[in-house]
PDB file of N, CA and C in Angstrom:
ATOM      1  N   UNK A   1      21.465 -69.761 -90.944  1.00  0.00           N
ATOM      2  CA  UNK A   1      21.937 -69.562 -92.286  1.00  0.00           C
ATOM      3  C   UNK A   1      22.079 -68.055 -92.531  1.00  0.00           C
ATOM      4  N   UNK A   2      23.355 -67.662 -93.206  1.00  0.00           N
ATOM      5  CA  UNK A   2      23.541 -66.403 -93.357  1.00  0.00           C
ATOM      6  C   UNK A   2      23.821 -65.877 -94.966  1.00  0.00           C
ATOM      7  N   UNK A   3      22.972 -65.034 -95.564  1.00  0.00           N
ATOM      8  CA  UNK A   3      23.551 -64.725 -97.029  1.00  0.00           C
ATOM      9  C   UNK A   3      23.590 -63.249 -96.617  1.00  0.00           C
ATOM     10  N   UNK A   4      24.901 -63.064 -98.081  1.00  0.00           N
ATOM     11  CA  UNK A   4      25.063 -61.926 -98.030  1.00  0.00           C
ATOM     12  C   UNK A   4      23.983 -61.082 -98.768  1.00  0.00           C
ATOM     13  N   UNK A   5      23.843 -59.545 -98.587  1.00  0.00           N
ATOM     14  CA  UNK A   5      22.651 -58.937 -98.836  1.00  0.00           C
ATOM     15  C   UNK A   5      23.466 -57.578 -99.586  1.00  0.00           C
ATOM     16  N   UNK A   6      22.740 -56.944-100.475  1.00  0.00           N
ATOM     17  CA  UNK A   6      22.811 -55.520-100.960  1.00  0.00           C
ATOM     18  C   UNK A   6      21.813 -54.539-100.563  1.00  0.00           C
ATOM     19  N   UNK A   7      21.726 -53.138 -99.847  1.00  0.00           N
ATOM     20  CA  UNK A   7      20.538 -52.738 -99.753  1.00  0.00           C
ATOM     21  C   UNK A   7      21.328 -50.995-100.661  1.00  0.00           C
ATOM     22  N   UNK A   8      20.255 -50.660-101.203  1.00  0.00           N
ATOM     23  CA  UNK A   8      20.625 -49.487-102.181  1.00  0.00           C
ATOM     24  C   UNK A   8      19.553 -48.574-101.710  1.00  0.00           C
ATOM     25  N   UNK A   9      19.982 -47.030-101.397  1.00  0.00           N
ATOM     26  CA  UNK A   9      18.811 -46.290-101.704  1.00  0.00           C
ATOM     27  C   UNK A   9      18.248 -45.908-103.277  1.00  0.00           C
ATOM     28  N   UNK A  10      16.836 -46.443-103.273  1.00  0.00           N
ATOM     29  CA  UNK A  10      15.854 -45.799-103.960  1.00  0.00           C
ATOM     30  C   UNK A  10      15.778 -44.401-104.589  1.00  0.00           C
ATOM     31  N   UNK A  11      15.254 -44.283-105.511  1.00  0.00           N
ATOM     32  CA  UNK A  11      15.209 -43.085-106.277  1.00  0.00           C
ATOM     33  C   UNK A  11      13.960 -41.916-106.110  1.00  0.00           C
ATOM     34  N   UNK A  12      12.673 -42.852-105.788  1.00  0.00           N
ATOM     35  CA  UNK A  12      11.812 -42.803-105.081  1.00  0.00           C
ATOM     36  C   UNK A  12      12.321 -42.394-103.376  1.00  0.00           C
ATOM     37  N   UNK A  13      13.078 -42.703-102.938  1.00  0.00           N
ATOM     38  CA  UNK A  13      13.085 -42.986-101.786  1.00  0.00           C
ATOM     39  C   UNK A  13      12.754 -44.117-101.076  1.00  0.00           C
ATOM     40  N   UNK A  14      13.176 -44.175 -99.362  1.00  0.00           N
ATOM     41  CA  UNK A  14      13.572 -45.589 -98.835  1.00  0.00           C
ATOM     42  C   UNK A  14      14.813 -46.422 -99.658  1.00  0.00           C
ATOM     43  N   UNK A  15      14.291 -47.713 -99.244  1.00  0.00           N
ATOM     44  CA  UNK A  15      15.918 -48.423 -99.462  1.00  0.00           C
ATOM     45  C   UNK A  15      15.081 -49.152-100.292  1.00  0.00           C
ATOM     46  N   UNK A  16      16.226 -50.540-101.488  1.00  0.00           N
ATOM     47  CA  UNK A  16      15.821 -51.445-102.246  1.00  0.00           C
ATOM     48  C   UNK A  16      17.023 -52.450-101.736  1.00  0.00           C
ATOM     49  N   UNK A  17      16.801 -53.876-101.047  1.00  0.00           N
ATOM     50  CA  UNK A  17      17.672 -54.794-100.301  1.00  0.00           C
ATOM     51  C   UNK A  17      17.156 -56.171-101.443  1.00  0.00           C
ATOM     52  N   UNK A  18      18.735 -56.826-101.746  1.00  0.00           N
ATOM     53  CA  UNK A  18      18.293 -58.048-102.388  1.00  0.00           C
ATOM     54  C   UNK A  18      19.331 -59.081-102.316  1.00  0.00           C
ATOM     55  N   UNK A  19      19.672 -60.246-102.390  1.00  0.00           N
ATOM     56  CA  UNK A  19      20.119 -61.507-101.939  1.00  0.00           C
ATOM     57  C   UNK A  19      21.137 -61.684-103.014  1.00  0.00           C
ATOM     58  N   UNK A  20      22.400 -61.445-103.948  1.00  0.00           N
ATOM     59  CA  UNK A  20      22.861 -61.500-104.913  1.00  0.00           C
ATOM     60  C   UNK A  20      22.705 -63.524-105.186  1.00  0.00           C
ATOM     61  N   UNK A  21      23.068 -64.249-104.473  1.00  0.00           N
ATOM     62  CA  UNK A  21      23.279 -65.557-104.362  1.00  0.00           C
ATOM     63  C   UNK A  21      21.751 -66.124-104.293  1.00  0.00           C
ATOM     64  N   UNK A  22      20.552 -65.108-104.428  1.00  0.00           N
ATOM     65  CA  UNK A  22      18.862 -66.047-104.458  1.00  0.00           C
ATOM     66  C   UNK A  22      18.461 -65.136-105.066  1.00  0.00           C
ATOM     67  N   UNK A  23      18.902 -65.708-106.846  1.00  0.00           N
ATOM     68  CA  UNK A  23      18.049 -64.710-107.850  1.00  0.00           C
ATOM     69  C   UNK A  23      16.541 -64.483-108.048  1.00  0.00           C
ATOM     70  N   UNK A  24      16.550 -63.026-107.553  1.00  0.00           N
ATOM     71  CA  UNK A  24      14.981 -62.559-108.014  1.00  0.00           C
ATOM     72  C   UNK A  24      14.352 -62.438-106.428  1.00  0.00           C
ATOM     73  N   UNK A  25      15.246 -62.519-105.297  1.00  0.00           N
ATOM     74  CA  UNK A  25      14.706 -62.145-104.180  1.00  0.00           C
ATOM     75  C   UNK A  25      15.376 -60.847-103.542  1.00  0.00           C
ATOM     76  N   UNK A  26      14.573 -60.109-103.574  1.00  0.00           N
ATOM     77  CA  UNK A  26      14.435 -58.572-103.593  1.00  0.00           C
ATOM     78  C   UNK A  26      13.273 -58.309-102.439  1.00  0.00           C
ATOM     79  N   UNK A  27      13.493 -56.783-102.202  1.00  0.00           N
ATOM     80  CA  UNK A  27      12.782 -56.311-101.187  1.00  0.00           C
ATOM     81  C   UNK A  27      12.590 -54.966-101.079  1.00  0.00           C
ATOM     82  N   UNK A  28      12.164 -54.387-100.498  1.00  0.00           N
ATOM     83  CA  UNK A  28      12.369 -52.804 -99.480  1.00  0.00           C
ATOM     84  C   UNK A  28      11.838 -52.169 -98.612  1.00  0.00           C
ATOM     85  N   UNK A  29      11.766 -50.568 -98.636  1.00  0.00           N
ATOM     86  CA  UNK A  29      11.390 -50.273 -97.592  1.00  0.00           C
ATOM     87  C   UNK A  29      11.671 -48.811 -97.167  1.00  0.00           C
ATOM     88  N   UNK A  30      11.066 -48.292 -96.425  1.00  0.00           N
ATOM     89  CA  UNK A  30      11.072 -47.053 -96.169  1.00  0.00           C
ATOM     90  C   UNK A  30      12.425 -46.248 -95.389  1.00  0.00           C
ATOM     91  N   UNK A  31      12.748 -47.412 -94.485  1.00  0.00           N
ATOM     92  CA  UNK A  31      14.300 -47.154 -93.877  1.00  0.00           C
ATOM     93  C   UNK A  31      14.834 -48.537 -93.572  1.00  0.00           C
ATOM     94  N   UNK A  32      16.288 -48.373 -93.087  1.00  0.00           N
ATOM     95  CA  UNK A  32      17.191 -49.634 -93.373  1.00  0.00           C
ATOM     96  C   UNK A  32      16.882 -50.940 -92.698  1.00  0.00           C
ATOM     97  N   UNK A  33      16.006 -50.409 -91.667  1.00  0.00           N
ATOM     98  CA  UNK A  33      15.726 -51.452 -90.759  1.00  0.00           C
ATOM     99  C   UNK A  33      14.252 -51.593 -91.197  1.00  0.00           C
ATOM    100  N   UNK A  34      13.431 -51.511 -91.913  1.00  0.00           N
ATOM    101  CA  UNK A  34      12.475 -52.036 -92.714  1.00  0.00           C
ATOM    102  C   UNK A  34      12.828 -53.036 -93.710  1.00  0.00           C
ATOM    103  N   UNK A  35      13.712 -52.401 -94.632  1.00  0.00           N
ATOM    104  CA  UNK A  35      14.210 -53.104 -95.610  1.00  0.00           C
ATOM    105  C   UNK A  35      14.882 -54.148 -94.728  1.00  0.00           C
ATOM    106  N   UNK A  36      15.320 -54.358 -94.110  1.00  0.00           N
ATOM    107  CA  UNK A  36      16.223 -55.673 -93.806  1.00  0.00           C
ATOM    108  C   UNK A  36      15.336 -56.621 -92.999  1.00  0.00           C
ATOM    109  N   UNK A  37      14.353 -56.080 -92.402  1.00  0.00           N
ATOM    110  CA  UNK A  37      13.221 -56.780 -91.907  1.00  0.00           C
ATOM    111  C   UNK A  37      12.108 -57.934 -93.299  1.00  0.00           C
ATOM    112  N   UNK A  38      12.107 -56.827 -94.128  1.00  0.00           N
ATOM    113  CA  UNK A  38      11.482 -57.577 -95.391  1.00  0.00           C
ATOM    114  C   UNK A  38      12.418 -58.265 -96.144  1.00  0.00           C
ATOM    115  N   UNK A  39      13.586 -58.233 -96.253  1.00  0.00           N
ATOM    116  CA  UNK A  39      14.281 -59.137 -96.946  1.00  0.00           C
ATOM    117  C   UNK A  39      14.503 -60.506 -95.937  1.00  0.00           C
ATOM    118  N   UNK A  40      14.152 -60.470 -94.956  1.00  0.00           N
ATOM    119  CA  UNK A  40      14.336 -61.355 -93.887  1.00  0.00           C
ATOM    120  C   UNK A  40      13.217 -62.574 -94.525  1.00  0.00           C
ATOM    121  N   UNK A  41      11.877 -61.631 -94.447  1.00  0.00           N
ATOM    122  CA  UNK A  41      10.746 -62.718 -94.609  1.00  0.00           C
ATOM    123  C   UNK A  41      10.774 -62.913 -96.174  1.00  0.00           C
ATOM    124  N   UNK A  42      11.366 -62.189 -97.130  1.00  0.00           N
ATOM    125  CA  UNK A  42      11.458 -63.119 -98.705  1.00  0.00           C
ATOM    126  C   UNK A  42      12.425 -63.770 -98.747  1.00  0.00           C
ATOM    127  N   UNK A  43      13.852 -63.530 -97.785  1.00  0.00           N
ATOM    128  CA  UNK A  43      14.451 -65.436 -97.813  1.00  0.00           C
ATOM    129  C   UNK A  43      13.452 -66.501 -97.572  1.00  0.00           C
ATOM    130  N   UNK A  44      12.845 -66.152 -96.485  1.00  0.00           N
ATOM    131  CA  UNK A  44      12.054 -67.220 -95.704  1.00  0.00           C
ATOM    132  C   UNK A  44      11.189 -68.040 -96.851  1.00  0.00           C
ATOM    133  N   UNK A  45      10.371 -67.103 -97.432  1.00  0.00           N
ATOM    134  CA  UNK A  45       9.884 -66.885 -98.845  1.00  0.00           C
ATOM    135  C   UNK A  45      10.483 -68.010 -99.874  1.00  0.00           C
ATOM    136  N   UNK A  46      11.532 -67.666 -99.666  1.00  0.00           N
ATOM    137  CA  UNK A  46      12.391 -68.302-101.464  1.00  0.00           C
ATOM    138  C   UNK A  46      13.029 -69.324-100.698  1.00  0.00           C
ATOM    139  N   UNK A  47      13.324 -69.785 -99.634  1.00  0.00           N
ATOM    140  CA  UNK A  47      13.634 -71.007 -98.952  1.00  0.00           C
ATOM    141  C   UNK A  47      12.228 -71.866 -98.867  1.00  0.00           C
ATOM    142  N   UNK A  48      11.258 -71.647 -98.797  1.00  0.00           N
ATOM    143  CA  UNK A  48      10.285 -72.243 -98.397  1.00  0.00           C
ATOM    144  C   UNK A  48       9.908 -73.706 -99.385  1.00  0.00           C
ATOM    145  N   UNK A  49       9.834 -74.714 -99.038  1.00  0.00           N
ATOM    146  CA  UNK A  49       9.294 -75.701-100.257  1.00  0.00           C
ATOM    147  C   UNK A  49       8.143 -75.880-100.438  1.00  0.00           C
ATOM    148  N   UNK A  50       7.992 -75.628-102.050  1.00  0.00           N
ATOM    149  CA  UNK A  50       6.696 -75.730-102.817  1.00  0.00           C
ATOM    150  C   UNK A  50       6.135 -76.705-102.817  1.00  0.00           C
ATOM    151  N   UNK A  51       6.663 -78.325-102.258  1.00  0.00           N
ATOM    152  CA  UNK A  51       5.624 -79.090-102.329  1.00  0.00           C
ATOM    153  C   UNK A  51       5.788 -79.548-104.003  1.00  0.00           C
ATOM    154  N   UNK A  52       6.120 -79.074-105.305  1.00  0.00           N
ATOM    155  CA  UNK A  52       6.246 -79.396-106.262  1.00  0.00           C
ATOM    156  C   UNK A  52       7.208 -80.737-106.677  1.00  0.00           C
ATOM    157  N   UNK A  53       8.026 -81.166-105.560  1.00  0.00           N
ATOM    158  CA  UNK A  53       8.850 -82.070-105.591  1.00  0.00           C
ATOM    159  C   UNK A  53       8.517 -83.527-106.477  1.00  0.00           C
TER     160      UNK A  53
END
């Protein structure tokens, strides 16, 4: 499964990466390949089922 992603530099610094199509899953990171590493595991995250079914 593939979504598309935004990653922005920070104001702070590092990057801020987030999922436009899985609202409220966001991420970041110190460099680009951090950030895209952590947005990796909060899809995983926001795909995951709660069991609330």
């Amino acid at each position: 499964m593939q979504f598309k992603v935004v990653l922005e530099p920070s104001d702070d610094g590092g990057f801020t990466i987030y999922v436009p199509s899985l609202p409220g899953c966001i991420s970041e990171g110190d460099t680009v390949e951090e950030a895209l590493v952590n947005i990796r595991e909060a899809i995983a995250l926001y795909l995951e089922p709660t069991g609330d079914d």
